[in-house]
Protein backbone atom coordinates (compact mmCIF):
# COMPACT_ATOMS: atom_id res chain seq x y z
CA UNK A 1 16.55 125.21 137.06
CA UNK A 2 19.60 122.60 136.01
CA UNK A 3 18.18 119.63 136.38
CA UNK A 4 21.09 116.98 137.89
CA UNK A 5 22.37 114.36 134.97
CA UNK A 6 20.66 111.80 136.61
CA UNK A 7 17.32 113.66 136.02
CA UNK A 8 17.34 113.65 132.29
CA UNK A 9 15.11 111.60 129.68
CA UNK A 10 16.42 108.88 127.30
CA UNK A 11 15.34 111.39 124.96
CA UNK A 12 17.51 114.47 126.14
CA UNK A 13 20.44 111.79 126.17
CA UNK A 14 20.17 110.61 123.01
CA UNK A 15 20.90 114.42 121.70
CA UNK A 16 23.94 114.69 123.68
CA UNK A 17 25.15 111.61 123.14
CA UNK A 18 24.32 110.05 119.91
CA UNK A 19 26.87 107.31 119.61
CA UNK A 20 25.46 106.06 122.96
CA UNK A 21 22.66 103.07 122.75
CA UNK A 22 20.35 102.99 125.56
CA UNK A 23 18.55 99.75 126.69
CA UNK A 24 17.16 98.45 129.99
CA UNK A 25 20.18 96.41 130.70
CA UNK A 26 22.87 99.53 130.51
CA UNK A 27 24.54 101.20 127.65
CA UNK A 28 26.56 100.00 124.61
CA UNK A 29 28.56 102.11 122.58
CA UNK A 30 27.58 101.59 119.04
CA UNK A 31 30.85 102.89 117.52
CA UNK A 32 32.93 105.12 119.68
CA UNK A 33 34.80 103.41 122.66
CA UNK A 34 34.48 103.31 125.79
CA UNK A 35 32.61 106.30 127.99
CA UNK A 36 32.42 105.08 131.54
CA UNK A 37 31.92 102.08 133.99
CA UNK A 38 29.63 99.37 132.68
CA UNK A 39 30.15 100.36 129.11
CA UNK A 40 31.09 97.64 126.71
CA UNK A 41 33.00 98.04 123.36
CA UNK A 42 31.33 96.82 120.07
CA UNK A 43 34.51 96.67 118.27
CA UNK A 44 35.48 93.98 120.96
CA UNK A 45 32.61 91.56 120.49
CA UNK A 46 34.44 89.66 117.86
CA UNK A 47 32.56 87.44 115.47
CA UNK A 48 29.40 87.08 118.37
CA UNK A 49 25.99 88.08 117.43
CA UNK A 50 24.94 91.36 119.78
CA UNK A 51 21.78 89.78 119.80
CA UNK A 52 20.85 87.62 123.28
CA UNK A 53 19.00 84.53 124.34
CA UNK A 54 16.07 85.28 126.80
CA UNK A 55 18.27 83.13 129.38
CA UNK A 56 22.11 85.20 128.60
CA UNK A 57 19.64 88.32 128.94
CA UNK A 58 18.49 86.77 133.08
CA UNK A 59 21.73 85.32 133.43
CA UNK A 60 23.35 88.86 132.93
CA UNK A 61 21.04 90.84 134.63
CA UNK A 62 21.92 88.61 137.67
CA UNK A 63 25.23 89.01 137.20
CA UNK A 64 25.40 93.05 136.35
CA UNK A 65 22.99 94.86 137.79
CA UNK A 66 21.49 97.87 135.45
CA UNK A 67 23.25 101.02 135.75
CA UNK A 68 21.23 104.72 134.92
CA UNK A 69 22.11 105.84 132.04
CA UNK A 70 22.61 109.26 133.57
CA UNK A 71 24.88 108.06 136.35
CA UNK A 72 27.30 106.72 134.11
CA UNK A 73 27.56 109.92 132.19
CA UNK A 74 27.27 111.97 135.79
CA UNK A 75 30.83 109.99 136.51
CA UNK A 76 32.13 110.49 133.15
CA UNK A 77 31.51 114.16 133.80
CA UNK A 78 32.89 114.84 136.76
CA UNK A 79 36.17 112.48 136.05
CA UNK A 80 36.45 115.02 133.29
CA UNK A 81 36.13 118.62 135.57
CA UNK A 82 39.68 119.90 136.93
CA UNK A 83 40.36 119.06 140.21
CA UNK A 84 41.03 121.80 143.05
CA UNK A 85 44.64 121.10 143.55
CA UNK A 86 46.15 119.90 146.62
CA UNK A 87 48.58 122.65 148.74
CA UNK A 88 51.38 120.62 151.18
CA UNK A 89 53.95 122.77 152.63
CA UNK A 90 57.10 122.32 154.85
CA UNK A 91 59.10 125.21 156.89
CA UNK A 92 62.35 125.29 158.44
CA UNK A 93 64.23 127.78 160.49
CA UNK A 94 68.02 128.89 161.62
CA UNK A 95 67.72 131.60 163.70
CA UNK A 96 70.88 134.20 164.27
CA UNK A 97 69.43 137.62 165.05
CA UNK A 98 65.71 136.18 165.95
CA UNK A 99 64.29 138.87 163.70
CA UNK A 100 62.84 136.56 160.70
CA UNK A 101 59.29 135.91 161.33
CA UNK A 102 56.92 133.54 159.02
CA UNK A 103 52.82 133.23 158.43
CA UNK A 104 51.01 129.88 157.28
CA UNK A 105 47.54 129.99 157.09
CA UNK A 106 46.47 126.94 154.61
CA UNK A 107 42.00 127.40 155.22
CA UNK A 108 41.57 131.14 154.49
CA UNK A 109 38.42 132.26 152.90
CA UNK A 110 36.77 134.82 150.79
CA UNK A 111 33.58 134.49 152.16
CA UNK A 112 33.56 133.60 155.53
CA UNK A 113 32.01 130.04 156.37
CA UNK A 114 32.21 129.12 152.67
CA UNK A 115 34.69 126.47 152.24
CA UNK A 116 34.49 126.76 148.69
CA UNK A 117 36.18 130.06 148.99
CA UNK A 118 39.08 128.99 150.02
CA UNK A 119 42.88 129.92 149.73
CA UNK A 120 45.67 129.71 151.24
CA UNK A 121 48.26 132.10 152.48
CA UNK A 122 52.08 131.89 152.84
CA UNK A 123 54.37 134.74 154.23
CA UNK A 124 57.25 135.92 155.09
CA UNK A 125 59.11 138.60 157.39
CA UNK A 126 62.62 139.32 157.64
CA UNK A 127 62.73 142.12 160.34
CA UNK A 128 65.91 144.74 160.68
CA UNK A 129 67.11 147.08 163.20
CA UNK A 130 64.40 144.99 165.96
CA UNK A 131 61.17 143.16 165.40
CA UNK A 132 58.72 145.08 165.72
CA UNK A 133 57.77 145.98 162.05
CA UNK A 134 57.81 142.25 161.32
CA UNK A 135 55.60 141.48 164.12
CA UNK A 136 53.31 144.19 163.34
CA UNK A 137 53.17 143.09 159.73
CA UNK A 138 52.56 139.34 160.28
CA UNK A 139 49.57 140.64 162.43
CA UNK A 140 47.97 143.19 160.20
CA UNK A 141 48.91 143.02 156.65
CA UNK A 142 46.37 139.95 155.72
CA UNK A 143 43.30 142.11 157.33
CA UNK A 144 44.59 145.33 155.62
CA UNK A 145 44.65 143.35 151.92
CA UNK A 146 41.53 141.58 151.96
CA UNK A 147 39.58 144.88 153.53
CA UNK A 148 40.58 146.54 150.28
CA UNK A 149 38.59 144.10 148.24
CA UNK A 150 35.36 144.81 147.37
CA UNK A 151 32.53 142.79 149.40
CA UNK A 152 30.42 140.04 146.80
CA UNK A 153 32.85 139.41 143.87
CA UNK A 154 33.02 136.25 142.17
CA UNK A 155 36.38 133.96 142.61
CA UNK A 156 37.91 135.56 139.16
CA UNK A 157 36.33 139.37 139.99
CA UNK A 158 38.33 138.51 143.35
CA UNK A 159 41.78 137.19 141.63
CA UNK A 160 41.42 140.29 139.56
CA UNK A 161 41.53 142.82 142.25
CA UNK A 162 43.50 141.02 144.68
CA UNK A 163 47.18 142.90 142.92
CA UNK A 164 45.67 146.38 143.62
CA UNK A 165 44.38 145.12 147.14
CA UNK A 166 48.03 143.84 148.39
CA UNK A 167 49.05 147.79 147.05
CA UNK A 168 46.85 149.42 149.07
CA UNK A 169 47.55 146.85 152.27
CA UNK A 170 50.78 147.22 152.22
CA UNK A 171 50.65 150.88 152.10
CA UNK A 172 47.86 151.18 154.65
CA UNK A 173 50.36 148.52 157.09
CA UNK A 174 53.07 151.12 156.94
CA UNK A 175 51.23 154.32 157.56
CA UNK A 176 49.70 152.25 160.34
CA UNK A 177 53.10 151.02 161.86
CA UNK A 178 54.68 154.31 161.66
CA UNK A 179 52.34 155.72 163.60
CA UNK A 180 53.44 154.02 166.80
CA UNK A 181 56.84 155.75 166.59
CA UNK A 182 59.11 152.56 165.84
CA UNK A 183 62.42 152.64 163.58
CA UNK A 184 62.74 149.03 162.31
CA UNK A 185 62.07 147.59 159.41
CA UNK A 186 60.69 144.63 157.29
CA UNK A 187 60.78 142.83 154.23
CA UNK A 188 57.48 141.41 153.12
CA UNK A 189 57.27 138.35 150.82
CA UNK A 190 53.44 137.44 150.41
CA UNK A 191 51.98 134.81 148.78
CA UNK A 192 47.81 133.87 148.21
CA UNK A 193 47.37 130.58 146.22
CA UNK A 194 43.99 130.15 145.19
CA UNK A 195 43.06 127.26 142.80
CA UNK A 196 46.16 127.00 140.32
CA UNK A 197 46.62 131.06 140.61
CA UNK A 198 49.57 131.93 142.31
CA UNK A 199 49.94 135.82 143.48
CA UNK A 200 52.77 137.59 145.06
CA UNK A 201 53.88 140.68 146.31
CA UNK A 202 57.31 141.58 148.09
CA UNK A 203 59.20 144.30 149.38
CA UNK A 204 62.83 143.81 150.07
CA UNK A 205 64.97 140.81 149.36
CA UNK A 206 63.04 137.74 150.63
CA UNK A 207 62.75 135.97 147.46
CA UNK A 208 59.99 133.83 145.87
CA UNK A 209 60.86 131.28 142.88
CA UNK A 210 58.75 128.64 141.49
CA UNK A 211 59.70 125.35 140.01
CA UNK A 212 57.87 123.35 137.80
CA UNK A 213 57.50 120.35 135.65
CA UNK A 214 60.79 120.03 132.94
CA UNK A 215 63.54 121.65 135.57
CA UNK A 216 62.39 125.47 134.66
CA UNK A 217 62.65 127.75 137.81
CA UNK A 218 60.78 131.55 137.40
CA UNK A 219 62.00 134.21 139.71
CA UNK A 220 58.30 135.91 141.11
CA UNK A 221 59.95 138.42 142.66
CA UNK A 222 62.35 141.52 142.14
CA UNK A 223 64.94 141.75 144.64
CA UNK A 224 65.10 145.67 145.58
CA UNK A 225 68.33 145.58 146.92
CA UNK A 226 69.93 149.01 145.56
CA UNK A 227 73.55 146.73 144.88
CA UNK A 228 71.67 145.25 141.96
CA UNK A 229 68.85 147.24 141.13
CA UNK A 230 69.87 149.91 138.72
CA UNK A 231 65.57 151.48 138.77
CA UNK A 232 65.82 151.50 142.21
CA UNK A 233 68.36 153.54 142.78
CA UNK A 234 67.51 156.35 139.83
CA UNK A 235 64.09 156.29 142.22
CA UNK A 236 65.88 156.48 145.82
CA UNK A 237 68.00 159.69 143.98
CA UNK A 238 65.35 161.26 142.36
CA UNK A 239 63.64 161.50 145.68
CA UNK A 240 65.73 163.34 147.34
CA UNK A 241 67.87 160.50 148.83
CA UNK A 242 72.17 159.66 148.51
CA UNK A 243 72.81 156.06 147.91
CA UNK A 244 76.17 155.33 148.49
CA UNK A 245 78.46 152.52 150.22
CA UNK A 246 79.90 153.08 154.07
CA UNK A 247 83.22 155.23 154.38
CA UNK A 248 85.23 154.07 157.04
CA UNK A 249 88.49 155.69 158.37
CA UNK A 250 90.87 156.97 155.55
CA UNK A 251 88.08 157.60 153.10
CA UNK A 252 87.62 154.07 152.12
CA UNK A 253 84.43 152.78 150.61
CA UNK A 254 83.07 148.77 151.99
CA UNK A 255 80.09 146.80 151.69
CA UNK A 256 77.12 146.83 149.42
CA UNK A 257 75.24 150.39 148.67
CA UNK A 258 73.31 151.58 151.19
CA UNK A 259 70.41 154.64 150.85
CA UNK A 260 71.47 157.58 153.65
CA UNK A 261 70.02 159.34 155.60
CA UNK A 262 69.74 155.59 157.44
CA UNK A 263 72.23 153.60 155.59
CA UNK A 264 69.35 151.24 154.78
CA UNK A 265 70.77 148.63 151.69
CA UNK A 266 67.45 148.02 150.91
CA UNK A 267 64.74 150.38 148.47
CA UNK A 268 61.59 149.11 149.74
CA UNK A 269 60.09 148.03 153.00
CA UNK A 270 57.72 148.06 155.66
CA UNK A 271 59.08 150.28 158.78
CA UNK A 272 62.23 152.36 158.81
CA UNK A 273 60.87 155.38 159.62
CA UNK A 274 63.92 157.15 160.44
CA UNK A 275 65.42 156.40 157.19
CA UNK A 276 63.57 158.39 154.82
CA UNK A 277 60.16 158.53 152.65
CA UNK A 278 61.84 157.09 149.48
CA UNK A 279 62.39 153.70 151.34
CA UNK A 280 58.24 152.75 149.83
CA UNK A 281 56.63 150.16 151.03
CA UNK A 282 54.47 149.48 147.32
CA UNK A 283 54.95 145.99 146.56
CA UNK A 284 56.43 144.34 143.27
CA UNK A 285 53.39 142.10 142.26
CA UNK A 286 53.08 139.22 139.88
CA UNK A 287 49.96 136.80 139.54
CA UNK A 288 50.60 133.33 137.17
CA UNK A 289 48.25 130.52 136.59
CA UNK A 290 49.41 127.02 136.76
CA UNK A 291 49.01 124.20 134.50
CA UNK A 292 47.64 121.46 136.71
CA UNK A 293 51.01 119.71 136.88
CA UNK A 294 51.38 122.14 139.28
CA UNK A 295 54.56 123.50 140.56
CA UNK A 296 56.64 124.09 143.72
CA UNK A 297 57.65 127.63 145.48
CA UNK A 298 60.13 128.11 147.65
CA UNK A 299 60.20 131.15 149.90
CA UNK A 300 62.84 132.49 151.94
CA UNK A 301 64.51 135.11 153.64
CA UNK A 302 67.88 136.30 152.61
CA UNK A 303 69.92 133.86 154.74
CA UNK A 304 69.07 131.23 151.37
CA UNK A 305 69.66 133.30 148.53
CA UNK A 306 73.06 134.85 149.97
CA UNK A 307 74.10 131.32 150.25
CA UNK A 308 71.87 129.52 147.17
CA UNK A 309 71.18 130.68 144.17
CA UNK A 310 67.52 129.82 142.90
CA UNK A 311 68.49 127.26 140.69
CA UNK A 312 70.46 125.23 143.74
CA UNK A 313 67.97 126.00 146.00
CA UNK A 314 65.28 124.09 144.01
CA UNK A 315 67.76 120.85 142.62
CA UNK A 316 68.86 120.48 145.96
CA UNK A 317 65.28 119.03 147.43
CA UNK A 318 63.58 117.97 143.73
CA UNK A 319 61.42 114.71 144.23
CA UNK A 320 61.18 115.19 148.06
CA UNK A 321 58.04 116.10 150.25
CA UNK A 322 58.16 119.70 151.04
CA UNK A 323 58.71 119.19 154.93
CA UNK A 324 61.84 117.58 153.90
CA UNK A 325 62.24 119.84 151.48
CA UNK A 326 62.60 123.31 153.20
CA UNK A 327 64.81 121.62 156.22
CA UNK A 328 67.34 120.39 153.06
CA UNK A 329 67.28 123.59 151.75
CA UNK A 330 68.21 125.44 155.12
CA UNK A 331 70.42 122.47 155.62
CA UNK A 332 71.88 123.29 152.12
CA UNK A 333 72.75 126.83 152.64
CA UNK A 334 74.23 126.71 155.82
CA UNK A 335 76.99 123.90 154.69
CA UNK A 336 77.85 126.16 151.51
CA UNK A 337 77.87 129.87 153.74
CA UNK A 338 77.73 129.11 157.45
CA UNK A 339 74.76 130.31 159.67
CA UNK A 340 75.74 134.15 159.12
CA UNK A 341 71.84 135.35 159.19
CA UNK A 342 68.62 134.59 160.47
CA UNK A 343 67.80 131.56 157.69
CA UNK A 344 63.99 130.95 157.24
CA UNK A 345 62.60 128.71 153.93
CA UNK A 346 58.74 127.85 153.59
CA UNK A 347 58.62 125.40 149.86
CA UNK A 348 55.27 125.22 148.87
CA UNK A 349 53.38 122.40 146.54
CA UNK A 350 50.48 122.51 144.59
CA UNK A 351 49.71 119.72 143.39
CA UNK A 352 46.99 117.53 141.56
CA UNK A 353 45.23 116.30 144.39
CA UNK A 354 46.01 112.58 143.86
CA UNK A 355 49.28 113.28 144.22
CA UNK A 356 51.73 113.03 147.49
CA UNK A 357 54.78 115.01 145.52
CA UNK A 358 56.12 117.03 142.50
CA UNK A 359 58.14 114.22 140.42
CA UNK A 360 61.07 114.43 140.15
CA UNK A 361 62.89 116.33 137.13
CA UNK A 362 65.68 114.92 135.31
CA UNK A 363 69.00 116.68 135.85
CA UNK A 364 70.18 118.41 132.23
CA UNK A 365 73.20 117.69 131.24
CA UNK A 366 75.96 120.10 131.94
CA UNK A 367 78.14 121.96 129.09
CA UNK A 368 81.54 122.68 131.34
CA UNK A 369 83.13 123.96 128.19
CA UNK A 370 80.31 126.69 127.94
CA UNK A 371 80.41 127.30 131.98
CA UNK A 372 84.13 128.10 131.75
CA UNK A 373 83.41 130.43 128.43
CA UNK A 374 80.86 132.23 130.06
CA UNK A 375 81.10 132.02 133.74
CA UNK A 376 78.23 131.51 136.39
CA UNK A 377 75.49 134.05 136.15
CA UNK A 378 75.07 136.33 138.75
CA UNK A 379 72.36 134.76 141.12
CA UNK A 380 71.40 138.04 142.60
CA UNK A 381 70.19 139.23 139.08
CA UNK A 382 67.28 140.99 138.90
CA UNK A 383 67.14 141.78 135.09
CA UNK A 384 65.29 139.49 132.70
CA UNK A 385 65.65 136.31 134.97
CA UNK A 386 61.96 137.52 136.51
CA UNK A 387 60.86 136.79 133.01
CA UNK A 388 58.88 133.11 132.97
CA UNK A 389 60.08 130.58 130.96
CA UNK A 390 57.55 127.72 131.34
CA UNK A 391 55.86 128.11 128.40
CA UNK A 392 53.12 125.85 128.27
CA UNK A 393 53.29 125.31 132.22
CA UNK A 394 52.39 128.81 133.26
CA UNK A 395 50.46 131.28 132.12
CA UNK A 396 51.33 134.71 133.54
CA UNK A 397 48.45 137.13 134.60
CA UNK A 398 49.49 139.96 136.27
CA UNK A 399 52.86 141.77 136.90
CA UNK A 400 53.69 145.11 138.04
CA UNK A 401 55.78 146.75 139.90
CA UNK A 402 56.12 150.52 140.12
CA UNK A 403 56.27 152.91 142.71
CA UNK A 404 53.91 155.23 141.85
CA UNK A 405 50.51 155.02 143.51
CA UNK A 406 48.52 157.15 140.70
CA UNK A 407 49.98 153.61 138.61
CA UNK A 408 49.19 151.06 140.70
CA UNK A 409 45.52 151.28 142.45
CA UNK A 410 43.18 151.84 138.90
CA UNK A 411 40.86 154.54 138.03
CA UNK A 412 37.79 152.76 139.36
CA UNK A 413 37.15 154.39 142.73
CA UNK A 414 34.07 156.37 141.96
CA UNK A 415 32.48 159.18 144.31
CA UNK A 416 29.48 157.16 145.78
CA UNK A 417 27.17 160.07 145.08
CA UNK A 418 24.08 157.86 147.06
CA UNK A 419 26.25 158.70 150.33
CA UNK A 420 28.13 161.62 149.71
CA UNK A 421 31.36 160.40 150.72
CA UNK A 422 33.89 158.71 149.01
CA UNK A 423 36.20 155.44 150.32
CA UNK A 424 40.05 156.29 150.47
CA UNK A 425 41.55 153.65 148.14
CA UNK A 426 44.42 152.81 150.96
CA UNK A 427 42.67 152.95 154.33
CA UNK A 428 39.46 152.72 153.33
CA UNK A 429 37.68 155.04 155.27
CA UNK A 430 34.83 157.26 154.26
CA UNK A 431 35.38 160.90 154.06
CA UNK A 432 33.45 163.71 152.90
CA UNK A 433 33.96 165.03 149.47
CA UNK A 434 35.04 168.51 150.74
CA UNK A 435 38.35 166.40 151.84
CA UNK A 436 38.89 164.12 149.07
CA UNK A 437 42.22 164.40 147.23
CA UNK A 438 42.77 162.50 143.91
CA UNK A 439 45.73 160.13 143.38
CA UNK A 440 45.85 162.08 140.23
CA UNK A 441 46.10 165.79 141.32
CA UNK A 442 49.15 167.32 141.09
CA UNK A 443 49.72 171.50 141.01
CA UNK A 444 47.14 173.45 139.84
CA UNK A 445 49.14 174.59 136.84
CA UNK A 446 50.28 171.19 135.90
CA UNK A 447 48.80 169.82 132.60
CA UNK A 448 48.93 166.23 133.93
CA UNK A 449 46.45 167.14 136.94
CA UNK A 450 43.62 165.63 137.07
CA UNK A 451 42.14 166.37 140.42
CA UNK A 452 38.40 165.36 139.53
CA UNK A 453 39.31 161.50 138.13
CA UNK A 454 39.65 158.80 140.68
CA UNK A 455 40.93 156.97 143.01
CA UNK A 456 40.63 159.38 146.17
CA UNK A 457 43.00 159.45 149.03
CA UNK A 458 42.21 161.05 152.45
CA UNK A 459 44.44 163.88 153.39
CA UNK A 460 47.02 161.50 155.32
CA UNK A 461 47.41 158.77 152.68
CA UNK A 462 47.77 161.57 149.82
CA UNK A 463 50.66 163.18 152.41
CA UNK A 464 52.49 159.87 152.56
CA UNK A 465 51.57 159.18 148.67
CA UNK A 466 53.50 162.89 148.47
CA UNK A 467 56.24 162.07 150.73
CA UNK A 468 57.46 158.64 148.92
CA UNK A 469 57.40 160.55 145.81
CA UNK A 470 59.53 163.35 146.98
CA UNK A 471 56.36 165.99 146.45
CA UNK A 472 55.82 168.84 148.88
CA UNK A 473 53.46 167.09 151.30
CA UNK A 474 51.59 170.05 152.07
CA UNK A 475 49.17 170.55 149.24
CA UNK A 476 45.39 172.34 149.18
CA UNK A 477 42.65 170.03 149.00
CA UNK A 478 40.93 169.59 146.19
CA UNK A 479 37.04 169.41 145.96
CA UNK A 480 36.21 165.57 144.78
């Protein structure tokens, strides 16, 4: 058993702390500073004699009452252990079309009626062609994650199999919501802060940047709008779809490329059902660790970053609380575009937790020679920008973001052969082995199959895993 500081002999001490002197009356360093409250200095003593009077020793003991040597060191201690941070958040809200919809839920937990499990969950929604996919996602998609994480891990086992989790949730919440029979769509921006570990995943365009200490701001998230996103549309073609922009009377081309059948502009969602397969709904995922300055996110829908680019978005409220924050940046983008979209901003802070705000960052100075050389960088950029920059301030864990399934939910998804059935790695539900399908099987006469090596899909997940990839959906099982 750990025995508490407070608990330990003079004699244990003394081992630990050898530069420590321990009497009756406290504790005196004998040559190394200062290690806590009540702890006196010898170097300060000046040219008096450590050694005291009978009457200084009653007249000081009236004065000071004697502190435990382990106390002292128990303070020391825990002044020294990292600090949870602090989370404070702000949201604010233009709406044009009523179809952006937003989830804050600060007191989640891993373990249910552990409050040291805690984390807290930001999201949001930006719904098109009707709401329904947005509502259905703001309801469901939290359950769906966290029932695809393993039941008694640890806090870093958890962190560590949270990215595959928000896969397999967001997969499972679109096989769910298309079976209802609806046509609209969502983006998904998602964000679980737990501790200093910031994860996301997205589909779509609803952006999530983080600012830190020293005026760096980190894209973490990969817009998948097929205008900018050269992968995304080699995908979107190679499954079977046309991307192309809108031809209007006389055979002239307008607007931004759009994906047809559907004429969605976007390459990944939740929903749109009547658009095609290749429209996925796997998320872009990126998990980073922050220093405990901490750091500040700002998530919105489209209506920001079609009027803001990241950089304005987070020097226009740097140094202010984040409810102030998020109206001034909704405020910001509808004086520079003009309420033209359902505008929705959450900013985020996480923070040491003796601190009310991020401070402030001083502006850099501004080369207009080079601007004029060189121009304004596109702010819908996908490539590279994603990359962090605050070396030293975060530390990136995780990032991935392809489509393919077989990629993106592991290889450990073992046959429970104590029940006979295996776990689909998307809905979760046990099957028998006689209709298990591997995320790895492909034809029978393809050298890549591996039909025997996990993870295992049921029948309908592997038909949808089939379908996004442009595969003939109708395959025979095979035999887990």
């Amino acid at each position: 058993m750990i025995k508490d500081v407070d608990q330990w002999s003079h004699g244990e001490l003394e081992e630990i702390y050898p530069n420590v002197e321990m009497n009756w009356l406290g504790v005196k360093v004998q040559n190394s500073g200062k290690v806590g409250v009540g702890i006196e200095d010898s170097r300060n003593a000046g040219t008096k004699s450590t050694e005291m009077s009978q009457t200084e020793v009653s007249e000081m003991k009236q004065k000071q009452p004697p502190v435990p040597l382990g106390t002292l060191i128990g303070r020391e201690l825990r002044n020294l252990k990292v600090e949870k941070p602090t989370v404070k958040y702000g949201q604010a809200a233009l709406a044009k079309k009523g179809e952006d919809y937003f989830l804050i839920q600060p007191d989640c937990q891993r373990v249910p009626g552990n409050p040291s499990t805690s984390f807290s969950l930001f999201a949001i929604f930006d719904g098109h062609n009707g709401i329904t996919a947005a509502i259905f996602a703001k309801e469901n998609l939290l359950n769906n994650v966290l029932s695809a994480i393993p039941q008694g891990l640890g806090r870093e086992e958890w962190l560590q199999a949270l990215p595959r989790a928000l896969v397999a949730g967001f997969v499972k919440t679109d096989i769910e919501f298309q079976r209802k029979g609806e046509t609209s769509g969502t983006t998904v921006t998602f964000v679980v802060i737990d501790g200093w570990t910031v994860t996301v995943a997205s589909v779509g365009d609803s952006r999530c940047i983080l600012d830190t200490r020293g005026g760096v701001v980190s894209l973490l998230t990969v817009d998948h709008r097929l205008e900018e996103n050269v992968e995304e549309r080699e995908r979107v073609t190679a499954s079977g779809g046309e991307v192309g922009r809108l031809n209007i009377f006389g055979g002239n081309e307008v607007g931004p490329l759009r994906c047809w059948p559907g004429g969605l502009c976007l390459s990944r969602s939740i929903g749109d059902t009547d658009v095609g397969e290749f429209i996925v709904p796997i998320p872009h995922v990126k998990q980073v660790k922050l220093s405990n300055a901490g750091g500040r996110l700002i998530i919105a829908s489209d209506g920001i970053w079609d009027a803001l680019s990241s950089d304005m978005a987070a020097q226009c409220c740097r140094g202010l609380p984040s409810e102030i924050a998020a109206k001034l940046v909704v405020k910001e983008a509808l004086r520079s575009r003009g309420l033209k979209d359902d505008t929705t901003c959450l900013v985020v802070d996480i923070i040491p937790y003796d601190h009310l705000v991020i401070p402030p960052t001083p502006k850099k100075k501004h080369n207009s020679f080079t601007s004029r050389i060189f121009g304004k960088r596109s702010q819908n950029s996908t490539r590279g920008t994603n990359k962090l920059s605050a070396v030293g301030v975060v530390e990136e864990l995780f990032e991935e973001g392809s489509a393919m399934l077989s990629e993106r939910l592991g290889k450990d998804f073992p046959l429970d052969t104590n029940s006979g059935f295996f776990r689909c790695a998307i809905c979760q539900v046990d099957q028998p082995p006689s209709e298990g399908l591997s995320v790895n099987s492909g034809p029978f006469t393809s050298p890549a199959s591996k039909p025997k090596e996990g993870p295992f899909l049921c029948a309908s997940c592997r038909r949808k895993k089939d379908a996004m990839e442009g595969k003939m959906a109708n395959r025979p099982a095979v035999i887990a």
